[in-house]
N, C-alpha and C. Protein backbone atom coordinates (compact mmCIF):
# COMPACT_ATOMS: atom_id res chain seq x y z
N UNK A 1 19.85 5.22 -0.51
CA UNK A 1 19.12 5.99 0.47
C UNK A 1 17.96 5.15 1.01
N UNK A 2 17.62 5.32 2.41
CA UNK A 2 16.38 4.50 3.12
C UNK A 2 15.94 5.75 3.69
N UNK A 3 14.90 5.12 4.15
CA UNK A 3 13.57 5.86 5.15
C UNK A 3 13.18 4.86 5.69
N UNK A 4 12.75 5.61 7.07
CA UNK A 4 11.80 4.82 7.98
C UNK A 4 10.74 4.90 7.91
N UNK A 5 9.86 3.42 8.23
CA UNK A 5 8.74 3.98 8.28
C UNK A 5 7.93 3.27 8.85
N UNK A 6 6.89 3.94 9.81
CA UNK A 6 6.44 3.45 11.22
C UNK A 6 4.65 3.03 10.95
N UNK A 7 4.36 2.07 10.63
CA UNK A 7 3.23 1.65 10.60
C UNK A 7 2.76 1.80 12.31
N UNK A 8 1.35 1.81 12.02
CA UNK A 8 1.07 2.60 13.43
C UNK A 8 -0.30 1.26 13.69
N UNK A 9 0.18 1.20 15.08
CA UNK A 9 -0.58 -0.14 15.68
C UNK A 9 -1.87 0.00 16.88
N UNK A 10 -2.43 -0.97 17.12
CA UNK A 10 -3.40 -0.92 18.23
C UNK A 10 -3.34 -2.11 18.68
N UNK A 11 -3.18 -2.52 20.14
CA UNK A 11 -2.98 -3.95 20.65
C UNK A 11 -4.64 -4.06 20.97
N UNK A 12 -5.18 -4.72 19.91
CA UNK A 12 -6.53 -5.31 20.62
C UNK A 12 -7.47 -6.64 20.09
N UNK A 13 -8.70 -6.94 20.30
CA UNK A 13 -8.77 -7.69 19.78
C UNK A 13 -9.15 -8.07 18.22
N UNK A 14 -8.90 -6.39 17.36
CA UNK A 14 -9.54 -6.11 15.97
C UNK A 14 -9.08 -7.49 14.78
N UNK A 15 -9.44 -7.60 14.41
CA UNK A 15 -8.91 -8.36 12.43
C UNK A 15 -7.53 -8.11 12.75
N UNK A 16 -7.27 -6.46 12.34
CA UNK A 16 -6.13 -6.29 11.46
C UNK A 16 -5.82 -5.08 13.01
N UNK A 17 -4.60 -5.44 13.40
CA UNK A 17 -4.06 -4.12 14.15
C UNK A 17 -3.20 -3.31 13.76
N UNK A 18 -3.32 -2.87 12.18
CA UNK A 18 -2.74 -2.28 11.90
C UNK A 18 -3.52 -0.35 11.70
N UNK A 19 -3.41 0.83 12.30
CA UNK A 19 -4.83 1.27 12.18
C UNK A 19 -4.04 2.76 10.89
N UNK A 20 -2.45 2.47 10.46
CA UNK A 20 -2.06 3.95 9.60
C UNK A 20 -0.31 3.48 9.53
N UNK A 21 0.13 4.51 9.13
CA UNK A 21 1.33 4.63 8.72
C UNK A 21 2.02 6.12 8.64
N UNK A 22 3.29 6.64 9.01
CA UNK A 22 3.97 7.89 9.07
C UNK A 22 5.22 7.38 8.67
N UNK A 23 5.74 8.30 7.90
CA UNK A 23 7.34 8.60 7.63
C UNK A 23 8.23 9.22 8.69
N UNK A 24 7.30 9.87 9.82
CA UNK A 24 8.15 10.69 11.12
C UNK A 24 8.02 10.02 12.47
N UNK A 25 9.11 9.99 12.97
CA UNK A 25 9.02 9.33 14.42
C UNK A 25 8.46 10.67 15.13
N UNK A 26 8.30 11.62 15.35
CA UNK A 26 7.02 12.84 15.52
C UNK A 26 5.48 11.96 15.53
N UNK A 27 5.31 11.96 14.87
CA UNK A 27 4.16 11.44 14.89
C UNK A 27 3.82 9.61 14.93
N UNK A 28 4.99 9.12 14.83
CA UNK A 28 4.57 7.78 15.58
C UNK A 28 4.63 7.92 17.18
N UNK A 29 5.16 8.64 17.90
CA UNK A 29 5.50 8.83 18.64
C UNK A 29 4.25 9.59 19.80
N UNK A 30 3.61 10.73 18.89
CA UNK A 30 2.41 11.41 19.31
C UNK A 30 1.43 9.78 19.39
N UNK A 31 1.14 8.67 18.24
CA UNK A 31 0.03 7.95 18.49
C UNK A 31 0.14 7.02 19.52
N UNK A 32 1.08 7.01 19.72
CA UNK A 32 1.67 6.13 20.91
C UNK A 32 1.26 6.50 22.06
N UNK A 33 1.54 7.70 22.31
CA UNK A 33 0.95 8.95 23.34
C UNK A 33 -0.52 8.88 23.33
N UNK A 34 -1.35 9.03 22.53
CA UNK A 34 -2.48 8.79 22.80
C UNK A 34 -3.30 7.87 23.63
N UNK A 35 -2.94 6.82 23.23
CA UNK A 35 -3.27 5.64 23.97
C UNK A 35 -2.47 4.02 24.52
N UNK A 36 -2.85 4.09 25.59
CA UNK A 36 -2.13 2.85 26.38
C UNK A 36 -2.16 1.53 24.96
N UNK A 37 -2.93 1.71 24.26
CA UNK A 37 -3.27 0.36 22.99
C UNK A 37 -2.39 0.77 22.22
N UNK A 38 -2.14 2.06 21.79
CA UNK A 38 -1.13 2.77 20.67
C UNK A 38 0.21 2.41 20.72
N UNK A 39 0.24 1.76 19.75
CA UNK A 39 1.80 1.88 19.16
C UNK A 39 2.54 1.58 18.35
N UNK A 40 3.37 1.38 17.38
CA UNK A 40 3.80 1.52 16.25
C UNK A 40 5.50 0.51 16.05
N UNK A 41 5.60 0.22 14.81
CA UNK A 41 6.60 -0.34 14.95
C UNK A 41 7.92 0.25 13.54
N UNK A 42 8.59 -0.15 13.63
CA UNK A 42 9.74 0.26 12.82
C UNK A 42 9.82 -0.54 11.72
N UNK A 43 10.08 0.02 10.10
CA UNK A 43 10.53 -0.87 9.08
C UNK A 43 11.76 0.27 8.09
N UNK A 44 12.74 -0.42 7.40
CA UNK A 44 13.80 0.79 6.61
C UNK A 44 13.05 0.35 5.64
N UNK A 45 12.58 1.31 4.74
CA UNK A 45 12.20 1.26 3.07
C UNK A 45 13.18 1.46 2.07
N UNK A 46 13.78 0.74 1.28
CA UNK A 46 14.83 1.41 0.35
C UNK A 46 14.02 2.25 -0.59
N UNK A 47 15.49 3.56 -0.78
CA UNK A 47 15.13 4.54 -1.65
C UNK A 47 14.76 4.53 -3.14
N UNK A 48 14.58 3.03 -3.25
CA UNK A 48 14.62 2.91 -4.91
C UNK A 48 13.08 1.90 -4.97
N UNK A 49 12.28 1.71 -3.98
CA UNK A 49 11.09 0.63 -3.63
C UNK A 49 10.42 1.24 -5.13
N UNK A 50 10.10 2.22 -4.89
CA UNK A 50 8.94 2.18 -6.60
C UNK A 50 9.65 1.21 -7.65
N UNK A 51 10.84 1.53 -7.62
CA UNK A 51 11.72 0.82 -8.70
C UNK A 51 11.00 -0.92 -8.97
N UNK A 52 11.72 -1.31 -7.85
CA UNK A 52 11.46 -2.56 -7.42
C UNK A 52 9.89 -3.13 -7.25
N UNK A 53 8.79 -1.95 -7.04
CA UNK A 53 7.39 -2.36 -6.82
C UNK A 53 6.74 -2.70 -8.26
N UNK A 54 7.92 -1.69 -9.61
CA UNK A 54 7.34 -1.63 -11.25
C UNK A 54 7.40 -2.74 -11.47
N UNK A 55 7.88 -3.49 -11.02
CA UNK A 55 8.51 -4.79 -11.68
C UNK A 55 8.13 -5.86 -10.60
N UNK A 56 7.28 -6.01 -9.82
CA UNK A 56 6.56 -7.02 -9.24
C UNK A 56 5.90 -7.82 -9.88
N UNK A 57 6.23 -8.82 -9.84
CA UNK A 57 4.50 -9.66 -10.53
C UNK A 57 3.21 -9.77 -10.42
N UNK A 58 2.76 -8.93 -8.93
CA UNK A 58 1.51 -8.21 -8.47
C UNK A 58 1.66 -7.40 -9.66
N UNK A 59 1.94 -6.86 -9.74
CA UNK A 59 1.97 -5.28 -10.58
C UNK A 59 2.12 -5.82 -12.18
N UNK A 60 2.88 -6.65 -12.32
CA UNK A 60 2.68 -6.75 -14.10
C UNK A 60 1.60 -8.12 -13.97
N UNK A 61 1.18 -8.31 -12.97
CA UNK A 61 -0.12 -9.45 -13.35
C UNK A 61 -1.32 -8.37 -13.61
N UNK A 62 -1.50 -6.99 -12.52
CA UNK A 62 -2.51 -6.18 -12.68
C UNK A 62 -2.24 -5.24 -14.09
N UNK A 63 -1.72 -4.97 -14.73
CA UNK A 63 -1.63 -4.53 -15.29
C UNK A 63 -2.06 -5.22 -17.00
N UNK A 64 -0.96 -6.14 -16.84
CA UNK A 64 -1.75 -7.10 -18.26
C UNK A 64 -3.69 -7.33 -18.19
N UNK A 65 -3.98 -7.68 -16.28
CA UNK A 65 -5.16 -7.63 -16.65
C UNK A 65 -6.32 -6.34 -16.80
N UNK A 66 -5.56 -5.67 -16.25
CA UNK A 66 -6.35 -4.12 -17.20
C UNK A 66 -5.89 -3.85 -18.75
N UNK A 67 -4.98 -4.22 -19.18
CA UNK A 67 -5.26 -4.26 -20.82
C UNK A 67 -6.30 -5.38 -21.18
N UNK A 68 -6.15 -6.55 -20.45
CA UNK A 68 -7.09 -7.53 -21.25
C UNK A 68 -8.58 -6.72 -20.82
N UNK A 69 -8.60 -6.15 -19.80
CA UNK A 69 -10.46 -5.72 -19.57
C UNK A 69 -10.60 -4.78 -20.36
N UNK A 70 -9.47 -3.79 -21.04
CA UNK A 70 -9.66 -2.55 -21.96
C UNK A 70 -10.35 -2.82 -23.56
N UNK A 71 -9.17 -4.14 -23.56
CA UNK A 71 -9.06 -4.97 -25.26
C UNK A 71 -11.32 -5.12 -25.25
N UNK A 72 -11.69 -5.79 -23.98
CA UNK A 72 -12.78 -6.85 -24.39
C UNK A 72 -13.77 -5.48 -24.48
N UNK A 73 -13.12 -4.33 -23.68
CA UNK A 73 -14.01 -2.88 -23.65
C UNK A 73 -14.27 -2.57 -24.82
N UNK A 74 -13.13 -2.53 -25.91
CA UNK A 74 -13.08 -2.06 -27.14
C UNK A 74 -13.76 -2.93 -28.18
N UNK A 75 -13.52 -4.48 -28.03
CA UNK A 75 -14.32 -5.28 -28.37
C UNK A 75 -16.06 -5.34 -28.50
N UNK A 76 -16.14 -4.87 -26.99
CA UNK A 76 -17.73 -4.82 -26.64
C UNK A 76 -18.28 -3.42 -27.47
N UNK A 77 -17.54 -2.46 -27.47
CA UNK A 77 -17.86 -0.95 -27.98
C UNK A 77 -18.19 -1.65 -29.71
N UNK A 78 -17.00 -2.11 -30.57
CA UNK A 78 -16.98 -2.22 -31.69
C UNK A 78 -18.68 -3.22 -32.18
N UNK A 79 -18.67 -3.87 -31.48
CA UNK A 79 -19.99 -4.48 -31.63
C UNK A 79 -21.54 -3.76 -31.72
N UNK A 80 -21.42 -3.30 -30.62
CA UNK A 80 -22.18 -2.65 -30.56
C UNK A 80 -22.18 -1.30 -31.73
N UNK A 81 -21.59 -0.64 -32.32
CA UNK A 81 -21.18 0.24 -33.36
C UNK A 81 -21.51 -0.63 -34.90
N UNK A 82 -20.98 -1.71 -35.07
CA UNK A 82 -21.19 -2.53 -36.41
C UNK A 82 -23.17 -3.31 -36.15
């Protein structure tokens, strides 16, 4: 299973022209309408992306390093206690 999904744009001279995101062509469609700068583009997401996001190496790099900041938490606590 996929979904679409329409990151929503602004042609100007900002950083980042990226200004949101919708799952409905409804409402990519309305921001578009708003303004002559508005508009949005198309991407398919597969139905299984969390799957695939658990198991990133972004994601198991952040994660090991929130146990290591927890470990030095518990560390710092125990010290302070003895």
């Amino acid at each position: 299973m996929c979904s679409q999904l329409y990151p929503l744009t602004r042609k100007s001279n900002a950083v980042s022209r990226n200004v949101g995101v919708t799952f409905g062509i409804f409402g990519a469609e309305v921001h578009k309408a708003l303004c002559v700068e508005n508009d949005f583009d198309t991407f398919v997401v597969s139905g299984d992306w969390r799957e695939d996001a658990e198991r990133s190496n972004p994601v198991t790099t952040m994660r090991n390093f929130r146990e290591m900041v927890r470990q030095k938490q518990e560390a710092g606590a125990n010290k302070i206690l003895n």
